[in-house]
C-alpha atoms as a PDB file:
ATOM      1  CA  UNK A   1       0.000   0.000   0.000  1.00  0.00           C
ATOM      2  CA  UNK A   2       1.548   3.274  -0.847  1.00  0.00           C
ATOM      3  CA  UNK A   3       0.901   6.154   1.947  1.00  0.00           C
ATOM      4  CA  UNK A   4       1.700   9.318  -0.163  1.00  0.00           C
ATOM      5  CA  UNK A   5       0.181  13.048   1.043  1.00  0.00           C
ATOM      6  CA  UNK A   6      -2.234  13.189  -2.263  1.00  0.00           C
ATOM      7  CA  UNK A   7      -3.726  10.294  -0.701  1.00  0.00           C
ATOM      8  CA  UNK A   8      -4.911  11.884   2.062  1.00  0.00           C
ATOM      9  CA  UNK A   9      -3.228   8.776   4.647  1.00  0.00           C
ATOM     10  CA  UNK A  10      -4.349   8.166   8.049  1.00  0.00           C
ATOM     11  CA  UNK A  11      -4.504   5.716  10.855  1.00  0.00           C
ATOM     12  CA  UNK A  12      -6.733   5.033  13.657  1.00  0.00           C
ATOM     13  CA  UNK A  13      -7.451   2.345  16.824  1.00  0.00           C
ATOM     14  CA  UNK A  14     -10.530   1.397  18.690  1.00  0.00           C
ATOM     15  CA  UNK A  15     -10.759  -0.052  21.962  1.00  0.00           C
ATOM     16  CA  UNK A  16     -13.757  -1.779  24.046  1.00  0.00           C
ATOM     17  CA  UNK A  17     -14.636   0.733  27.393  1.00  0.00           C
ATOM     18  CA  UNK A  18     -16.959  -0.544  30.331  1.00  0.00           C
ATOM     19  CA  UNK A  19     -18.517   2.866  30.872  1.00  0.00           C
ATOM     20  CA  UNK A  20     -21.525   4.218  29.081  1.00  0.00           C
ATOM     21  CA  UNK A  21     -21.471   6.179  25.723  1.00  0.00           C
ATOM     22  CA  UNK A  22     -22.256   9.478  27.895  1.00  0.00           C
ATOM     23  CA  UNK A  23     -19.464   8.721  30.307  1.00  0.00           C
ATOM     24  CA  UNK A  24     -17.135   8.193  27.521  1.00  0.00           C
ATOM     25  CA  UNK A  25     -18.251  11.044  25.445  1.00  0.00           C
ATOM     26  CA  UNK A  26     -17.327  13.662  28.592  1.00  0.00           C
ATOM     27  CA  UNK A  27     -13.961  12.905  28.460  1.00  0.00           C
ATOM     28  CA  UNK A  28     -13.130  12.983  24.717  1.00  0.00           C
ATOM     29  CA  UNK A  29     -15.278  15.902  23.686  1.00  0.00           C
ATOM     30  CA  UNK A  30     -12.927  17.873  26.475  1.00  0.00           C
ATOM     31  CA  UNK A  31      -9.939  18.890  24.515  1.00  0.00           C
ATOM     32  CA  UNK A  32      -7.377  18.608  27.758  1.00  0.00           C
ATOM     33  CA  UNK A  33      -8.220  15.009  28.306  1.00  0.00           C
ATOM     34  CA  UNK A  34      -5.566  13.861  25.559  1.00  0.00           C
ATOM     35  CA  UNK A  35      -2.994  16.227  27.135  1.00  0.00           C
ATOM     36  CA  UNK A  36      -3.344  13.519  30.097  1.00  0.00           C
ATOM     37  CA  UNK A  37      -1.658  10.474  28.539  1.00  0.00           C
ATOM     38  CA  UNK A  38       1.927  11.630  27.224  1.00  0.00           C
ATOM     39  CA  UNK A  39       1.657  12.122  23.790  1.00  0.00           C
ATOM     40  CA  UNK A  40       2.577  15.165  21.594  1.00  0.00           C
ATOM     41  CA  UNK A  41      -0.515  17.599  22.834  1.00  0.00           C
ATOM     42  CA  UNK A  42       0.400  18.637  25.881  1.00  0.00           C
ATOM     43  CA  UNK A  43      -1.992  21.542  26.717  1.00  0.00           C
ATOM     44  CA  UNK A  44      -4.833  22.673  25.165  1.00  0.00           C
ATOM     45  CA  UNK A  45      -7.450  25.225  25.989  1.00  0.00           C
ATOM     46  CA  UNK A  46     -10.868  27.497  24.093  1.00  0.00           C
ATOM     47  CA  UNK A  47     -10.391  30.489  22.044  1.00  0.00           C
ATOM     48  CA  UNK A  48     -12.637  33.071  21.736  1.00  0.00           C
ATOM     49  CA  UNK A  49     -14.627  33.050  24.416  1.00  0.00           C
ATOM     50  CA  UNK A  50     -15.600  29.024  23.931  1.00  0.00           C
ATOM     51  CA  UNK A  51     -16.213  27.375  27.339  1.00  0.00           C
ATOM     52  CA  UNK A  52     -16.765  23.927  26.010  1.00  0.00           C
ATOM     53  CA  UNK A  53     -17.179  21.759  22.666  1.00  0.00           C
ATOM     54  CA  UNK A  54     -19.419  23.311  20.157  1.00  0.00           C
ATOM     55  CA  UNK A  55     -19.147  22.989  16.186  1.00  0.00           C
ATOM     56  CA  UNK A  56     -17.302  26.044  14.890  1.00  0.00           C
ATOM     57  CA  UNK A  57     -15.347  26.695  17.987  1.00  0.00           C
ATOM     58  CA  UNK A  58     -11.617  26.928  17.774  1.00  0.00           C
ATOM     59  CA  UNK A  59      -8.809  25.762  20.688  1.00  0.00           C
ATOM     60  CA  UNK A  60      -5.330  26.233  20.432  1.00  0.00           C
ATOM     61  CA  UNK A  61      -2.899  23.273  20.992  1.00  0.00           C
ATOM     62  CA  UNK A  62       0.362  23.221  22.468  1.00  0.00           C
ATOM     63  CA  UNK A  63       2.435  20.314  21.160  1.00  0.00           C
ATOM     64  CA  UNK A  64       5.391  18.893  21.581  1.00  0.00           C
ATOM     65  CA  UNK A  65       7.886  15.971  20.723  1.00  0.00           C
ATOM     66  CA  UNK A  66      11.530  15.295  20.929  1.00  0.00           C
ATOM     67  CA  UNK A  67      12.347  15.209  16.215  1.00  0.00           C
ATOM     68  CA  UNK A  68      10.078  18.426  15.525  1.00  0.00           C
ATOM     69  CA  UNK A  69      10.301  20.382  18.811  1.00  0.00           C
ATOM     70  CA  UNK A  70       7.327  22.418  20.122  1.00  0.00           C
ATOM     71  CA  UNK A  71       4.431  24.224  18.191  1.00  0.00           C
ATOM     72  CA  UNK A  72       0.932  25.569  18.303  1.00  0.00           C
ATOM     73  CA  UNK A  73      -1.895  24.574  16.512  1.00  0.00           C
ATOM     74  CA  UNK A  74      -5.472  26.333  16.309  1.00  0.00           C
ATOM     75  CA  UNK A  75      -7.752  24.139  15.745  1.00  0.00           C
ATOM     76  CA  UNK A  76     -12.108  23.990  14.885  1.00  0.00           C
ATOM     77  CA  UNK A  77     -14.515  21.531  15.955  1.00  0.00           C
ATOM     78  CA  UNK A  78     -15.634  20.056  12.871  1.00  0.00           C
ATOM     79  CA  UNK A  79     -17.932  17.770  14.152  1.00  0.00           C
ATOM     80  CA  UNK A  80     -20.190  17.474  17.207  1.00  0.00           C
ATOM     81  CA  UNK A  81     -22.544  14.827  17.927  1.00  0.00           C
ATOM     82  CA  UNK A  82     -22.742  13.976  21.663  1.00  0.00           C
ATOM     83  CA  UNK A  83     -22.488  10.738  22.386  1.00  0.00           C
ATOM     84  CA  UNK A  84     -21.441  10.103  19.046  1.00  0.00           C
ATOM     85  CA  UNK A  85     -18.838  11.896  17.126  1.00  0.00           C
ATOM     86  CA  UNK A  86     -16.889  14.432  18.306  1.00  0.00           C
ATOM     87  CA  UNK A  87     -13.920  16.034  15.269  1.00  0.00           C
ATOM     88  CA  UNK A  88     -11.233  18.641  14.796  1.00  0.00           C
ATOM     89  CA  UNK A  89      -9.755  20.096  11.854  1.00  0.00           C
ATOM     90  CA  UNK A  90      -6.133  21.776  12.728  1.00  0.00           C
ATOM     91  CA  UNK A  91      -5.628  24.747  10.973  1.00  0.00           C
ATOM     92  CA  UNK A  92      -3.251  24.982   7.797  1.00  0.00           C
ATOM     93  CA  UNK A  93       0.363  26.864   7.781  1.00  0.00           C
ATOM     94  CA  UNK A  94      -1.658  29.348   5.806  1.00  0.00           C
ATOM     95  CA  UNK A  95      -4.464  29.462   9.071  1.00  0.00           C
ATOM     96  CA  UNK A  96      -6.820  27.816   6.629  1.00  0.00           C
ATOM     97  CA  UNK A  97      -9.322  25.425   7.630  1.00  0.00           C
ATOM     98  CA  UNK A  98     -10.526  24.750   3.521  1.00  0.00           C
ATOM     99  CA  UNK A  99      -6.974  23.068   3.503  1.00  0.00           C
ATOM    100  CA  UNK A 100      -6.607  21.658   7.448  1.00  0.00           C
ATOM    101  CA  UNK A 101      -3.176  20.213   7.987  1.00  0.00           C
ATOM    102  CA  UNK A 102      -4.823  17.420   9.664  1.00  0.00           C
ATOM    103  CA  UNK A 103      -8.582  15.807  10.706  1.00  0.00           C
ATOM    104  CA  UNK A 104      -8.913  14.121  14.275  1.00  0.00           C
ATOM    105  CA  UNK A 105     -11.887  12.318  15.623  1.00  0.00           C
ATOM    106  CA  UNK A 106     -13.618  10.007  17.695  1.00  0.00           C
ATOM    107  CA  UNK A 107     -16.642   7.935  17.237  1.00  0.00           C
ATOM    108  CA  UNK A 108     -18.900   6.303  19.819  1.00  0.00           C
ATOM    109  CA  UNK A 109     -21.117   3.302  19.115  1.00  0.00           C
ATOM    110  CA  UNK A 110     -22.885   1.178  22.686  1.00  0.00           C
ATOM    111  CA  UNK A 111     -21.426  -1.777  22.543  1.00  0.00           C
ATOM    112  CA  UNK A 112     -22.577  -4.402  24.990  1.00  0.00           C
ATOM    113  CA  UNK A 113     -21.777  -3.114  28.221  1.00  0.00           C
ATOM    114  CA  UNK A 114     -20.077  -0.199  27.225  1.00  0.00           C
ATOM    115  CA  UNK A 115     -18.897   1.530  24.341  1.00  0.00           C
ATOM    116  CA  UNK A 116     -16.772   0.741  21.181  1.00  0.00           C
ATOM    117  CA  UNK A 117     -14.595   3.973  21.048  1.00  0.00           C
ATOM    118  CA  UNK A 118     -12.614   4.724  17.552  1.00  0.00           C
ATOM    119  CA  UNK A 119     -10.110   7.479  17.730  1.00  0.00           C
ATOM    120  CA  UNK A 120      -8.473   8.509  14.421  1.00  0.00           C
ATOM    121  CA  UNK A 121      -6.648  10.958  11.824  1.00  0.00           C
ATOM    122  CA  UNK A 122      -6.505  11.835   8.568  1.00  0.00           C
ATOM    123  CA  UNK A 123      -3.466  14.385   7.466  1.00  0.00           C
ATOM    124  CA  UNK A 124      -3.945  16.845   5.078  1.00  0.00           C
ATOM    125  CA  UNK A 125      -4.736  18.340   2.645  1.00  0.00           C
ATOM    126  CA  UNK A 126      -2.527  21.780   3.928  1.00  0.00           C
ATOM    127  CA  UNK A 127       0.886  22.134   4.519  1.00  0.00           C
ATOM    128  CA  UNK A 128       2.322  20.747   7.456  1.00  0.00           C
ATOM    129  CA  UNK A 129       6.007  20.391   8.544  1.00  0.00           C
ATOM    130  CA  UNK A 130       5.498  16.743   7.026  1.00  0.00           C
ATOM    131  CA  UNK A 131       4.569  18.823   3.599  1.00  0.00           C
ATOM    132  CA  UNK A 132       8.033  20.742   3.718  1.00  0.00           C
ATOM    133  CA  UNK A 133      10.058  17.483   4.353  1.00  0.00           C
ATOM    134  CA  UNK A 134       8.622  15.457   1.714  1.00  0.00           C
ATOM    135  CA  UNK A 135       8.949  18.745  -0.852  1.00  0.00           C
ATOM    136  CA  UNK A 136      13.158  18.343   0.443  1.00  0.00           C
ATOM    137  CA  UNK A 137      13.023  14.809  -0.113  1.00  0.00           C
ATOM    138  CA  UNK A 138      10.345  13.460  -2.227  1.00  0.00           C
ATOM    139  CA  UNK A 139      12.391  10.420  -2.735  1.00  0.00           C
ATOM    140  CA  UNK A 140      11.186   9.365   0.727  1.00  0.00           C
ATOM    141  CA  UNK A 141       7.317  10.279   0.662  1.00  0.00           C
ATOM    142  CA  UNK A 142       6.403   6.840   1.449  1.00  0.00           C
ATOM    143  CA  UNK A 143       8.465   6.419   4.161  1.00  0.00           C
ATOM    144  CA  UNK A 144       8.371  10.026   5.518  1.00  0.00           C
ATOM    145  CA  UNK A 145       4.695   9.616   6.107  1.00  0.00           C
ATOM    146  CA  UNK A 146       4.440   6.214   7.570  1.00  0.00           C
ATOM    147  CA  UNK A 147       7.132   7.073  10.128  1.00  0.00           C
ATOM    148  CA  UNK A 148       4.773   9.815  10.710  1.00  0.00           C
ATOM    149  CA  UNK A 149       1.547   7.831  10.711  1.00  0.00           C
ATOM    150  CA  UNK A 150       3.384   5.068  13.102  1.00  0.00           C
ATOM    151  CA  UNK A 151       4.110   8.104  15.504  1.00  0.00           C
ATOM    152  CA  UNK A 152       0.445   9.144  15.580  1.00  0.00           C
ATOM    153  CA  UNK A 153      -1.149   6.062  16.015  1.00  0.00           C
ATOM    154  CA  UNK A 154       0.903   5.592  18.827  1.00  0.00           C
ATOM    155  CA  UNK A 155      -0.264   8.587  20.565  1.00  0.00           C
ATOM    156  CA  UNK A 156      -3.441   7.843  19.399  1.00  0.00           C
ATOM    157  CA  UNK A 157      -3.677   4.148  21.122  1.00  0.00           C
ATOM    158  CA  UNK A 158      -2.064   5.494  24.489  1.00  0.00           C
ATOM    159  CA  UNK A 159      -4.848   8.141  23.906  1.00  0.00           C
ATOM    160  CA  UNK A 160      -7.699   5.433  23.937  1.00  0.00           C
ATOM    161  CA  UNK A 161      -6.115   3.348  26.760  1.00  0.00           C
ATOM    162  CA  UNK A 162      -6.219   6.982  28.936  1.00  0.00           C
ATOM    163  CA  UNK A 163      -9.397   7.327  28.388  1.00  0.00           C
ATOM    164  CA  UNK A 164     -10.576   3.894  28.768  1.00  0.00           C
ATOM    165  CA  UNK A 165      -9.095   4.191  32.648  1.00  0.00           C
ATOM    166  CA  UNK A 166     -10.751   7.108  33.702  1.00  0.00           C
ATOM    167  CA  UNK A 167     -13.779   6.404  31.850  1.00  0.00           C
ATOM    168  CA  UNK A 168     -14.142   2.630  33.838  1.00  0.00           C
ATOM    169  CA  UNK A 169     -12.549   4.286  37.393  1.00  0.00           C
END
């Protein structure tokens, strides 16, 4: 399978959690949550006066990790279905969310005795730091943005497992 930017690549995880879709759905449609479980967002908070999810509002995130340093992202709720979906579009390079540099989301289903949680990404279609590296190197698209899938979907699956503990504590 080739993973090249025109594509639009992604990756994603689900997990099982033993708490109800509503119990579930107050944890991941609160943007600090992820900043909980180690991974490259490390703080996160509303702009604009938002207090809380609502599609259209924007949050800027503070991220971090050790190959591309820190940045900040702004980012708009894309998608907000309680108890069902809850999405994100980061803003481009250019500040454009037409052209986001990436799409995250989560998506609830009841699932026996709990919920079936699915936490994903797509990247692109604007330019990202991953953009400018493959433009220096196109030679190593492929690899350039599996390396950088692999790193998301880790973040991603230590994401779910965070929220799979507080949600069945």
């Amino acid at each position: 399978m080739t993973m090249r930017l025109a594509d639009g690549p992604g990756t994603g995880a689900d997990i099982h959690v033993a708490a109800a879709p509503e119990r579930v759905w107050d944890l991941v449609s609160d943007i600090t949550t992820p900043t909980r479980f180690g991974g490259e967002l490390y703080e996160a908070e509303w702009l604009d006066g938002a207090t809380g999810p609502a599609l259209g509002a924007t949050f800027v995130g503070r991220n971090r990790n050790e190959l591309l340093g820190g940045w900040e992202t702004v980012s708009r709720v894309s998608d907000h279905r309680p108890g069902t979906a809850f999405a994100w579009q980061v803003g481009g390079m250019e500040g454009d969310f037409d052209r986001p540099v990436a799409t995250w989301s989560f998506e609830l289903a009841p699932e026996g005795d709990g919920t079936r949680l699915r936490h994903s990404v797509t990247i692109g279609p604007g330019t990202s730091y991953l953009t400018k590296m493959v433009e220096a190197e196109p030679e190593r698209e492929e690899e350039l943005v599996a390396f950088r899938l692999d790193m998301l979907e880790r973040g991603i699956r230590a994401t779910l497992d965070g929220v799979r503990k507080l949600a069945e504590s």
